[in-house]
C-alpha atoms as a PDB file:
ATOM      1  CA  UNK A   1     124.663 292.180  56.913  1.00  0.00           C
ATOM      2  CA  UNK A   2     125.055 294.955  59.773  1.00  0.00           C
ATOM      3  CA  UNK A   3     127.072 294.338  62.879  1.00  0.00           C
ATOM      4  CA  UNK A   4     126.113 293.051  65.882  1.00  0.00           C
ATOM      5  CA  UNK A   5     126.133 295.326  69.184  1.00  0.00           C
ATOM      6  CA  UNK A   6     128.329 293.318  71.665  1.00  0.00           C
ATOM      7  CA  UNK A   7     129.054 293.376  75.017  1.00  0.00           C
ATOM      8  CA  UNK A   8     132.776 293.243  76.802  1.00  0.00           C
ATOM      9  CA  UNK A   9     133.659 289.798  78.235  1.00  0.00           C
ATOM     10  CA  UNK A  10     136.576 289.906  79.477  1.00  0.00           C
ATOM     11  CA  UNK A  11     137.608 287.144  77.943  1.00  0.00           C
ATOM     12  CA  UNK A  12     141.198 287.662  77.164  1.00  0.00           C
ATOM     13  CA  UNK A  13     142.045 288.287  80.624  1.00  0.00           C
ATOM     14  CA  UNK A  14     139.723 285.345  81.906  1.00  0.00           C
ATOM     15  CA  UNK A  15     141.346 283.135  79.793  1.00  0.00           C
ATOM     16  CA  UNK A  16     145.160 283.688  80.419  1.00  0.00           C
ATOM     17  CA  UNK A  17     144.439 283.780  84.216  1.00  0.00           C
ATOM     18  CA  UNK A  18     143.128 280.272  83.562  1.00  0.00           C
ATOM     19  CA  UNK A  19     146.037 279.347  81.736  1.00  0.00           C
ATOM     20  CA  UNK A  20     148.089 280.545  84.466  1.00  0.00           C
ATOM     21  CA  UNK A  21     145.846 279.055  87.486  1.00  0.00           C
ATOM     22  CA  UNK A  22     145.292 282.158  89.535  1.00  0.00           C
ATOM     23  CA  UNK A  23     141.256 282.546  89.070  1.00  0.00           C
ATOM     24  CA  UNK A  24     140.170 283.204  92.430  1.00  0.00           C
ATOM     25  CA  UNK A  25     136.232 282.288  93.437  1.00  0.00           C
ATOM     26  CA  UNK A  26     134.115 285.397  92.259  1.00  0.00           C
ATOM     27  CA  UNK A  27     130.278 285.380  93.431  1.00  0.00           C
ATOM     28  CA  UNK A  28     127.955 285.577  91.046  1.00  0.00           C
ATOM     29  CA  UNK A  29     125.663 288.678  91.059  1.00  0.00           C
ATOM     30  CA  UNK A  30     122.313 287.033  89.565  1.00  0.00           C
ATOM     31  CA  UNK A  31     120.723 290.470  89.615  1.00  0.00           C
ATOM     32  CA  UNK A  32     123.407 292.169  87.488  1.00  0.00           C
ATOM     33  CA  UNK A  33     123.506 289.209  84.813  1.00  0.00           C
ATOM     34  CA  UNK A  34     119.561 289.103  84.274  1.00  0.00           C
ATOM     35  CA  UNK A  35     119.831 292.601  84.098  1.00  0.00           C
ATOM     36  CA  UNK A  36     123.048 292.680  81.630  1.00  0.00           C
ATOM     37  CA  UNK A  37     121.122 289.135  79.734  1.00  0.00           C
ATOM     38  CA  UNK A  38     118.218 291.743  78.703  1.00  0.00           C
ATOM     39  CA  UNK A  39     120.227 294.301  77.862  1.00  0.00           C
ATOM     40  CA  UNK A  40     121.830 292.009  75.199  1.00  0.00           C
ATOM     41  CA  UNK A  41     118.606 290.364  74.131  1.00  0.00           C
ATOM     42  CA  UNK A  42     117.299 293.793  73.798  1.00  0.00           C
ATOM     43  CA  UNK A  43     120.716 295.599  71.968  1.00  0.00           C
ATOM     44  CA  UNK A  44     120.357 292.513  69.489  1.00  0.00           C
ATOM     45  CA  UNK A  45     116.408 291.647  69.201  1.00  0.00           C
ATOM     46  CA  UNK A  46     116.278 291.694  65.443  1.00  0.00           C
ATOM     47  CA  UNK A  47     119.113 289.899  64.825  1.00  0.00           C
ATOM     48  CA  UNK A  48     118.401 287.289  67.548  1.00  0.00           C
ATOM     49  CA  UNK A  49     115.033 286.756  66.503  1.00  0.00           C
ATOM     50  CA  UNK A  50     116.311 285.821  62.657  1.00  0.00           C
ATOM     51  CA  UNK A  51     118.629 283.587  64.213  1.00  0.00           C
ATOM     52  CA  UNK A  52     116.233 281.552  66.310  1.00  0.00           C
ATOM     53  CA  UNK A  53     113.761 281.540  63.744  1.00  0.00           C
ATOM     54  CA  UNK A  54     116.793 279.342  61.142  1.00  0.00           C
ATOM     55  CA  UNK A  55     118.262 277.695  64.007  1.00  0.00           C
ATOM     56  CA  UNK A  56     115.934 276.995  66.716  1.00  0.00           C
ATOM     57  CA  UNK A  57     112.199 276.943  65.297  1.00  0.00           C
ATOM     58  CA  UNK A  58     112.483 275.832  62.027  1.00  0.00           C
ATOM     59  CA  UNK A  59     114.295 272.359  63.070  1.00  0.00           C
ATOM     60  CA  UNK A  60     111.266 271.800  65.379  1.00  0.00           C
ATOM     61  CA  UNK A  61     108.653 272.124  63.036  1.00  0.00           C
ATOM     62  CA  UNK A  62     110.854 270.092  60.996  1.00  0.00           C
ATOM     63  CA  UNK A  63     110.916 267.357  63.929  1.00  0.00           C
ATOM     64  CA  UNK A  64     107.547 267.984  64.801  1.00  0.00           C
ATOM     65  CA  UNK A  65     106.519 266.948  61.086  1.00  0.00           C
ATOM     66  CA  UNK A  66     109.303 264.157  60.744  1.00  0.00           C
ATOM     67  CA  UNK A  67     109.128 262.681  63.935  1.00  0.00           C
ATOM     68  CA  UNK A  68     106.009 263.213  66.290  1.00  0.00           C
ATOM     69  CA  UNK A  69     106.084 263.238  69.530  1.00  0.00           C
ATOM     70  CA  UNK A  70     104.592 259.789  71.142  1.00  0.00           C
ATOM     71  CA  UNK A  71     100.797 259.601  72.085  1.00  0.00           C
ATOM     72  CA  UNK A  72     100.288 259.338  75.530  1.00  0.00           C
ATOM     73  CA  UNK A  73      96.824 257.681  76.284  1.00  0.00           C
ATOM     74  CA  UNK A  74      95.108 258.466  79.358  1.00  0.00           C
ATOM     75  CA  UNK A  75      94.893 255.533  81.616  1.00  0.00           C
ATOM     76  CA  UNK A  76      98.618 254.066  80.406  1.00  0.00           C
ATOM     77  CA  UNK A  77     100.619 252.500  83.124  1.00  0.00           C
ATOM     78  CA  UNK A  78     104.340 254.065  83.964  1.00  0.00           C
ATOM     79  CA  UNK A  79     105.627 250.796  82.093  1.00  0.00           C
ATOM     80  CA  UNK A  80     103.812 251.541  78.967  1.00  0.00           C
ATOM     81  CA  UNK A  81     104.774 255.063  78.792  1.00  0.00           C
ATOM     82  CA  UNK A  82     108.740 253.941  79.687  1.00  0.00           C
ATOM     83  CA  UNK A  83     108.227 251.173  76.708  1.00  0.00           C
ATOM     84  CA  UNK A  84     106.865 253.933  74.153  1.00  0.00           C
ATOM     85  CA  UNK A  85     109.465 256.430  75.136  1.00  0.00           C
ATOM     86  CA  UNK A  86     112.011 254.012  74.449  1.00  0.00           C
ATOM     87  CA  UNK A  87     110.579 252.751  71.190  1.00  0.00           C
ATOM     88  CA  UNK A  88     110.689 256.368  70.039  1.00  0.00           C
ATOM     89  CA  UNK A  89     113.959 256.884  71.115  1.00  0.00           C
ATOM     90  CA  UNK A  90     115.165 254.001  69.719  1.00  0.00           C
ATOM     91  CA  UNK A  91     113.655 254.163  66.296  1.00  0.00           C
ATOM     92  CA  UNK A  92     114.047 258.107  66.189  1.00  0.00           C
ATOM     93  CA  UNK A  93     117.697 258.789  67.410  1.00  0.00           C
ATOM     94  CA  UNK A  94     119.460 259.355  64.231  1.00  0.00           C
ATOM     95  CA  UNK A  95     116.823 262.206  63.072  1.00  0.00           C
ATOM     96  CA  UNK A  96     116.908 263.806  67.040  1.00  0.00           C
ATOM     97  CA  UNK A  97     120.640 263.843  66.441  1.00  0.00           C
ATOM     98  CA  UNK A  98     120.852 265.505  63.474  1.00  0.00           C
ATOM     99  CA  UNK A  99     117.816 267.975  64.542  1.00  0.00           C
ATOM    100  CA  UNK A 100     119.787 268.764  67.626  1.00  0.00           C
ATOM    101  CA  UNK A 101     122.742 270.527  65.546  1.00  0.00           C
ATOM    102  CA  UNK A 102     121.460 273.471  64.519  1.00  0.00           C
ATOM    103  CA  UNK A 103     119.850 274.512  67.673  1.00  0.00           C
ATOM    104  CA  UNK A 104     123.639 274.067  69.001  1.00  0.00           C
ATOM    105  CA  UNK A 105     124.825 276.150  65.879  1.00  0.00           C
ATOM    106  CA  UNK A 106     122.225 279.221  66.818  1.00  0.00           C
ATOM    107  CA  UNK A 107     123.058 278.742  70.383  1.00  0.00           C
ATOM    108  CA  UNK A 108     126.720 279.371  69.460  1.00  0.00           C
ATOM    109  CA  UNK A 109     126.159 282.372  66.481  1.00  0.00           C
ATOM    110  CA  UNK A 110     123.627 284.049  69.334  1.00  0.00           C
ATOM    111  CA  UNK A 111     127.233 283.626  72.206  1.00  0.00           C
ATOM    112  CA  UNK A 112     129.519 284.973  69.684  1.00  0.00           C
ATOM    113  CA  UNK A 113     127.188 287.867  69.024  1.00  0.00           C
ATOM    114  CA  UNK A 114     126.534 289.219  72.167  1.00  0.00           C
ATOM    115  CA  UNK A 115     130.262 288.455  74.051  1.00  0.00           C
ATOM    116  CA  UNK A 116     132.549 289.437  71.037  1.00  0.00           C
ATOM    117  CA  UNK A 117     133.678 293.196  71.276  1.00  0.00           C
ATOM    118  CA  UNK A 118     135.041 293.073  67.390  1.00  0.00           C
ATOM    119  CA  UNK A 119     130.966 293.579  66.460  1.00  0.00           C
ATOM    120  CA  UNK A 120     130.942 290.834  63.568  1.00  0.00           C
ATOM    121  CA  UNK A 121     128.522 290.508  61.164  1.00  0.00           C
ATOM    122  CA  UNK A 122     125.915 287.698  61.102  1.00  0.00           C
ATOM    123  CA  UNK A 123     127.789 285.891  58.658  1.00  0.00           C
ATOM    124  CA  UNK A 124     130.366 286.212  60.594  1.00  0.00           C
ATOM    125  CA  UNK A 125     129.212 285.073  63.899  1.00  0.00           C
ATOM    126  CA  UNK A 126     127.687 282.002  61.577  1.00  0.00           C
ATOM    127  CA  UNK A 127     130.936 280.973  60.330  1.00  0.00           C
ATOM    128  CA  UNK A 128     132.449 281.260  63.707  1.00  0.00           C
ATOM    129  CA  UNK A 129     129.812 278.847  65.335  1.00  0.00           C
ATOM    130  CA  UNK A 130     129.963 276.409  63.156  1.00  0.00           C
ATOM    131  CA  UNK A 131     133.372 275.827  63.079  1.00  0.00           C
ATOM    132  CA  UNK A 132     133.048 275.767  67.293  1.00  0.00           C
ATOM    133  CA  UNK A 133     130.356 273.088  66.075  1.00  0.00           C
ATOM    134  CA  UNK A 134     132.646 270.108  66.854  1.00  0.00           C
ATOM    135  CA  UNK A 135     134.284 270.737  70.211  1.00  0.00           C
ATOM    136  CA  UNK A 136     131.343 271.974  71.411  1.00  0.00           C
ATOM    137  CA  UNK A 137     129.089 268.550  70.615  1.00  0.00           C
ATOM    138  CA  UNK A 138     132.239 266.810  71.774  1.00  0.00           C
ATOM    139  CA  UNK A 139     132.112 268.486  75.357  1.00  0.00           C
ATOM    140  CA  UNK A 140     128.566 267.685  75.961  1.00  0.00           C
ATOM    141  CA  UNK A 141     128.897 263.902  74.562  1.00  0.00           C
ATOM    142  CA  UNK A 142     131.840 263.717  77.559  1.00  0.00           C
ATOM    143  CA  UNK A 143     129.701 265.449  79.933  1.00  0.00           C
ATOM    144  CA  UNK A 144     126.982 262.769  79.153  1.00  0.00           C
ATOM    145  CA  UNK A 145     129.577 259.854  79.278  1.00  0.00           C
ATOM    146  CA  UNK A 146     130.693 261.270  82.852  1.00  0.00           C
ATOM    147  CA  UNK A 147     127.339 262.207  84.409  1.00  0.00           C
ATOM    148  CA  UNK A 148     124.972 259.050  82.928  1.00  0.00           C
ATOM    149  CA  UNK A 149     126.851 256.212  83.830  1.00  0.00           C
ATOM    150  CA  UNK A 150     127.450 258.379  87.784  1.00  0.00           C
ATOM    151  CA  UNK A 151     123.813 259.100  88.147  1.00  0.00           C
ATOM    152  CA  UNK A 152     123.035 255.359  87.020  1.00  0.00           C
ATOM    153  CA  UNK A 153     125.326 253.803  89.884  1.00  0.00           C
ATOM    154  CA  UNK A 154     123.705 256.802  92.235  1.00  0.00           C
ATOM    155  CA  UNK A 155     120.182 255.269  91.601  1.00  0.00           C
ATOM    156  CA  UNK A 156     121.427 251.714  92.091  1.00  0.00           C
ATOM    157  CA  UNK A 157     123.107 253.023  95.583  1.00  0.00           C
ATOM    158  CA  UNK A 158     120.236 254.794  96.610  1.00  0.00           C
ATOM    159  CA  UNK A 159     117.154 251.950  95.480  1.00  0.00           C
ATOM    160  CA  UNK A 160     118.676 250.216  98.657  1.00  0.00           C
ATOM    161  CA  UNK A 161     117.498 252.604 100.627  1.00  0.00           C
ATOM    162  CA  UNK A 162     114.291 254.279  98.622  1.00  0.00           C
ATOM    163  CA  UNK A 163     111.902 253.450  96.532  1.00  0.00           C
ATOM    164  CA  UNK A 164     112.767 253.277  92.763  1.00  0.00           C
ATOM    165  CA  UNK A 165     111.236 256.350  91.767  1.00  0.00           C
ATOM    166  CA  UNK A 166     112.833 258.427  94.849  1.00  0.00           C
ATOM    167  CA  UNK A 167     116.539 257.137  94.239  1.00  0.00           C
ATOM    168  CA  UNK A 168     116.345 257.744  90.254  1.00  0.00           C
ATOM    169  CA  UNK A 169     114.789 261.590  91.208  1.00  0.00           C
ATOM    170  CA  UNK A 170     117.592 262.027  94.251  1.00  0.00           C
ATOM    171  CA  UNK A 171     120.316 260.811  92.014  1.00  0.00           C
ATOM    172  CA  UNK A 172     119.113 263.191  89.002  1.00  0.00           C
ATOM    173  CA  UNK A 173     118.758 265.737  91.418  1.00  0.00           C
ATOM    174  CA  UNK A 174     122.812 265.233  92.810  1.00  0.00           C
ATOM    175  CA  UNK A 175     123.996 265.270  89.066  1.00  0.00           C
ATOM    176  CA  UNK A 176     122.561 269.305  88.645  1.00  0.00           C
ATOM    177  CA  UNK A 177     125.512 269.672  90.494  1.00  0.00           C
ATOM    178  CA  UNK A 178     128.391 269.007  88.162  1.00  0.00           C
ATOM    179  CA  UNK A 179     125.755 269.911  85.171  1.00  0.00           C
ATOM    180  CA  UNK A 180     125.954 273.405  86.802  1.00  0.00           C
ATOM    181  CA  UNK A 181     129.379 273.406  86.658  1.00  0.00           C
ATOM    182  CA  UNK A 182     130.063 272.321  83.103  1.00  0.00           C
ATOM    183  CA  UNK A 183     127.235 275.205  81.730  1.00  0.00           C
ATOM    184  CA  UNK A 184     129.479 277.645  80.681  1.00  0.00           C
ATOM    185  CA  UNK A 185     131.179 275.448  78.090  1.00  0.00           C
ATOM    186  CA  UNK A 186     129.609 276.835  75.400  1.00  0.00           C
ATOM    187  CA  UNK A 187     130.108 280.369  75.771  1.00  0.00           C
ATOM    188  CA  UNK A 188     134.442 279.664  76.381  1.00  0.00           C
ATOM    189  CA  UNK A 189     134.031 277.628  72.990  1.00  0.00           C
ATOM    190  CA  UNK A 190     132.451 280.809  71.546  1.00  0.00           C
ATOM    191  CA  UNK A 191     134.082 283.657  73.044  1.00  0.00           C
ATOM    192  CA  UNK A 192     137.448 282.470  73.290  1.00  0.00           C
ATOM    193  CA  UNK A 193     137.581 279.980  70.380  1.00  0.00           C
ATOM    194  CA  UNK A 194     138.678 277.096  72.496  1.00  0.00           C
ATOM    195  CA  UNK A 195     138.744 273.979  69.977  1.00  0.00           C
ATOM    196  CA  UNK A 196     139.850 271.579  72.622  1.00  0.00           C
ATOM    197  CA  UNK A 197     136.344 270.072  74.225  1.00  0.00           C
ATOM    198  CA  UNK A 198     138.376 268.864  77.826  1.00  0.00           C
ATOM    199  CA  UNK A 199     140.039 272.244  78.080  1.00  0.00           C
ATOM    200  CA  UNK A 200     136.693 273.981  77.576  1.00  0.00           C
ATOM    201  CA  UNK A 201     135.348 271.972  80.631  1.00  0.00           C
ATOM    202  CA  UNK A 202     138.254 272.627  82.672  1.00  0.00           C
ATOM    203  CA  UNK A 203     137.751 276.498  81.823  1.00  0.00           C
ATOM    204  CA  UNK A 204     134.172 275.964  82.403  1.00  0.00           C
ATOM    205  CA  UNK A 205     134.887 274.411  86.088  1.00  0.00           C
ATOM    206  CA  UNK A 206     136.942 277.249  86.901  1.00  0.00           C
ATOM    207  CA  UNK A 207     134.754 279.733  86.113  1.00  0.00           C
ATOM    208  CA  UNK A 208     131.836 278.319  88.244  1.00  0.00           C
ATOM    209  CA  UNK A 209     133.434 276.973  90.600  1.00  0.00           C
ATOM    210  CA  UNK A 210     131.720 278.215  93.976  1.00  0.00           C
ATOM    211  CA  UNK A 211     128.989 279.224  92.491  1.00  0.00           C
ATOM    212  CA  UNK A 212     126.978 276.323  91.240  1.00  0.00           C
ATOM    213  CA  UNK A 213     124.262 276.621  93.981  1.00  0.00           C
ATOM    214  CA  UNK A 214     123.610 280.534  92.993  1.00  0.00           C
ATOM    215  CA  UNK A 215     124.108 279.824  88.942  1.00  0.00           C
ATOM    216  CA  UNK A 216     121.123 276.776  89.627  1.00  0.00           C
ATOM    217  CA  UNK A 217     119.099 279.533  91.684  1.00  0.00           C
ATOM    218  CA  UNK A 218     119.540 281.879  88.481  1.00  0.00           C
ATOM    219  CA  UNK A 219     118.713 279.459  86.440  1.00  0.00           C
ATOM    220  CA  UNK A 220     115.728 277.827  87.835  1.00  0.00           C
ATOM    221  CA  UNK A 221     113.681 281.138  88.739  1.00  0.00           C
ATOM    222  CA  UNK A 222     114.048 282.221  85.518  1.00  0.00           C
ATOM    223  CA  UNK A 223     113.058 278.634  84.183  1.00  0.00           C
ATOM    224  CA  UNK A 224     110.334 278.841  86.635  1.00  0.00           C
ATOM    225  CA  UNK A 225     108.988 282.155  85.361  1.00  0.00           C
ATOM    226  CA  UNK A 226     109.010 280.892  81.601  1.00  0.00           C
ATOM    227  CA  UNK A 227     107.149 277.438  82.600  1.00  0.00           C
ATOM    228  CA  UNK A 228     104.384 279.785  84.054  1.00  0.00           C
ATOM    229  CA  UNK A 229     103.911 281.689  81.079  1.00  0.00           C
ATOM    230  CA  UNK A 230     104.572 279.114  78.686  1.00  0.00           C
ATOM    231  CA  UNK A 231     101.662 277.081  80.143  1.00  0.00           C
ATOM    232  CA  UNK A 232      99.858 279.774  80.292  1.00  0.00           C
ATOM    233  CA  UNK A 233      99.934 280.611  76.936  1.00  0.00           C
ATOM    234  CA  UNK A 234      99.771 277.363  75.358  1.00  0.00           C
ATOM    235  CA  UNK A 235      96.238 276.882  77.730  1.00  0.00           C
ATOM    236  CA  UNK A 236      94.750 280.169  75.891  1.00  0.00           C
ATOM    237  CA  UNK A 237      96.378 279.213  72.771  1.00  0.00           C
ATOM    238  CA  UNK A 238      95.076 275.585  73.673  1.00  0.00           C
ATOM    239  CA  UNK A 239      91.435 276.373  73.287  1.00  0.00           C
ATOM    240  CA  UNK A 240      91.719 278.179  70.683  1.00  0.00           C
ATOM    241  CA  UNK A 241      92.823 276.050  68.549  1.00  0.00           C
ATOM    242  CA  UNK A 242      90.216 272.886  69.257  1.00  0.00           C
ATOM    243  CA  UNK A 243      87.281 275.668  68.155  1.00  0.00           C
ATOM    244  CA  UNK A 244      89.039 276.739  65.246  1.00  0.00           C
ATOM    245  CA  UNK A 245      90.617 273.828  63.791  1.00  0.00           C
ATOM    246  CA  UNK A 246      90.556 269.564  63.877  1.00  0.00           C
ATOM    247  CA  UNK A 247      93.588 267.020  63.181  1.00  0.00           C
ATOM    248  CA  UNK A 248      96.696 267.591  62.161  1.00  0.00           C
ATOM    249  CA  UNK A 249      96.537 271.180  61.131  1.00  0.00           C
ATOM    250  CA  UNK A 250      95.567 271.412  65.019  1.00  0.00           C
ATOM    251  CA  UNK A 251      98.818 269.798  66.145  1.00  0.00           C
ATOM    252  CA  UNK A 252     101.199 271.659  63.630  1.00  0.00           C
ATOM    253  CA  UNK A 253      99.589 274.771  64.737  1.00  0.00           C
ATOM    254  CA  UNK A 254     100.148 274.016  68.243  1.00  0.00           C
ATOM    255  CA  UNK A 255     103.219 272.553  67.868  1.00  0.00           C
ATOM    256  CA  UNK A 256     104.529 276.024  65.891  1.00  0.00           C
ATOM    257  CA  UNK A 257     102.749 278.404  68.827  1.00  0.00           C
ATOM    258  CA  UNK A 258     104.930 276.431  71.300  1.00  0.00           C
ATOM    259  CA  UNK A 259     107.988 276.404  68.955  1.00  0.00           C
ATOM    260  CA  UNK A 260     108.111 280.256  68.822  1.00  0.00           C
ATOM    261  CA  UNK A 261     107.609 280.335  72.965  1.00  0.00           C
ATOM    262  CA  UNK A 262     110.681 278.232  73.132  1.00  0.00           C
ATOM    263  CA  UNK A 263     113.029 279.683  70.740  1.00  0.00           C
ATOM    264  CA  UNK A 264     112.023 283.029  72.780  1.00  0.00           C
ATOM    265  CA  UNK A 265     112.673 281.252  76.149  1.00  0.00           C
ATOM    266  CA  UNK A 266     116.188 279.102  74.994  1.00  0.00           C
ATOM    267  CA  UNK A 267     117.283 282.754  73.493  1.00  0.00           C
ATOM    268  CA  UNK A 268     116.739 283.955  76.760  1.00  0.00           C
ATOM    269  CA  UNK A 269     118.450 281.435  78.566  1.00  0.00           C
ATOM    270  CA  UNK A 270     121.544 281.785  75.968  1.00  0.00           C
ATOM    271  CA  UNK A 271     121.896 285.740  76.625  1.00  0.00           C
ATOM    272  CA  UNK A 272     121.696 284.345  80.534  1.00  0.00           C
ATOM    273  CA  UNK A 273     124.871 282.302  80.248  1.00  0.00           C
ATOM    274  CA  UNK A 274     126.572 285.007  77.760  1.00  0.00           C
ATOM    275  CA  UNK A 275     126.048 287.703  80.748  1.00  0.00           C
ATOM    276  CA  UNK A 276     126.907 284.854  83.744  1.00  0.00           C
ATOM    277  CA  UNK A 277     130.284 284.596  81.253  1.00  0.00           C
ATOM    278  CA  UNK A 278     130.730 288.047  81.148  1.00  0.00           C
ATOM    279  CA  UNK A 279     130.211 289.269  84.538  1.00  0.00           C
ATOM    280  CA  UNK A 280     132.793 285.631  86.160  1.00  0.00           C
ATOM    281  CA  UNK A 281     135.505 285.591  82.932  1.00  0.00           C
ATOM    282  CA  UNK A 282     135.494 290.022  83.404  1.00  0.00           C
ATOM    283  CA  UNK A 283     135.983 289.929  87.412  1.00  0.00           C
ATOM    284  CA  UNK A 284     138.723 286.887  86.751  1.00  0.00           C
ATOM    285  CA  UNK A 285     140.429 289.369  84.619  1.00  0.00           C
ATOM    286  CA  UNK A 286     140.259 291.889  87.035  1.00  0.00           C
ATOM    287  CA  UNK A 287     141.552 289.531  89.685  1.00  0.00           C
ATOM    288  CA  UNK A 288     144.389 288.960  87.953  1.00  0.00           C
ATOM    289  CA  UNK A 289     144.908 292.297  87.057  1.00  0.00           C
ATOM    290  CA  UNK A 290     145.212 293.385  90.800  1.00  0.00           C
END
């Protein structure tokens, strides 16, 4: 398979000034990483689209046929819906689990490609992610551990002094905080091959740190601008499919419209934290360097 076109990280640098504690608070330059994040998506879109077609779409029309999504009947009180939710949940978990791998995997192969200046092939950049695999699901399972049980005692804090619904949205809303922080874990796991999940965080931390209000900003125009033209499309798409086709075929058609929109969008997203990596781990490097 042909190499890869990748784009220089800085990692090296980024990661020894770590090691040495001397990375100083860099702002982020949203404009420059959207425009490096298309750059890569557009120096790689062949590649990237095999890739999320094996890793990302194909589990969820594997989920989508294995387990459904829940039916939501008009008219259902926010206690039914909570009680089928967690019936699904509960019954479902070990499939979700497993289905959630490989979209990890392609997230990783798709970070390796665009931040590793070596070029490496996709087999390569396959064989790289998956053995990053590990730590990588072990950071986010101790991010979870750290931020559900904290945004559970926020919402018990805060129900003294809103309603329910308020205190579990305000508490959700305080957790985007250290969420923001931890987001670059998976691109030190893939550029610098850090195995150990707790040193990935702390690299992660470092990285972001003083920047988590403009890396949300980033983050939630762009998710902004994808929810408009996701709905948009799947409203077209929508109608189009009740006067063509009835029943299942209906829903698997619908549900593979929508998977293609989000592999496209999560790719996206992926090239946004390989160029927000880039552009912090190059100027910690040149920090140091100075």
């Amino acid at each position: 398979m042909g190499a890869m076109g990748g784009v220089r990280s800085g990692c090296g640098p980024a990661r020894a000034a770590f090691e040495r504690g001397v990375i100083g608070v860099t702002t982020l330059d949203s404009s420059a990483a959207w425009a490096s994040a298309t750059r890569m998506v557009a120096a790689n879109r062949d590649l990237l689209v095999a890739i999320a077609g094996v890793f990302f779409l194909l589990p969820g029309l594997v989920g989508a046929v294995l387990v459904p999504s829940p039916a939501m009947t008009p008219g259902m009180a926010e206690a039914q819906m909570l009680e089928v939710m967690q019936n699904y949940y509960a019954s479902s978990w070990p499939v979700l689990v497993i289905l959630s791998l490989p979209p990890m995997a392609g997230m990783l192969t798709m970070l390796v490609a665009m931040l590793d200046d070596a070029r490496p092939t996709v087999s390569q950049a396959i064989r790289r992610s998956l053995g990053a695999l590990p730590s990588y699901f072990a950071a986010q399972v101790l991010i979870a551990l750290a931020i559900l049980p904290l945004a559970a005692a926020l919402a018990t804090v805060l129900s003294l002094l809103l309603p329910d619904r308020l205190a579990v949205s305000a508490s959700l809303g305080l957790m985007l905080y250290p969420i923001m922080l931890t987001m670059l874990v998976g691109p030190v796991v893939a550029a610098q091959a850090e195995r150990n999940p707790v040193k990935a965080l702390r690299q992660s931390i470092g990285l972001t740190r003083g920047n988590a209000g403009r890396l949300l900003l980033f983050i939630s125009l762009a998710g902004l601008l994808f929810l408009v033209i996701y709905g948009l499309m799947m409203m077209f798409v929508g109608v189009v499919l009740v006067l063509l086709f009835k029943g299942e075929p209906q829903r698997l058609l619908g549900e593979g419209v929508a998977g293609v929109l989000l592999a496209a969008g999560y790719t996206y997203f992926i090239a946004m934290l390989a160029a927000v990596y880039a552009q912090l781990a190059g100027s910690a490097g040149r920090t140091t360097a100075a």
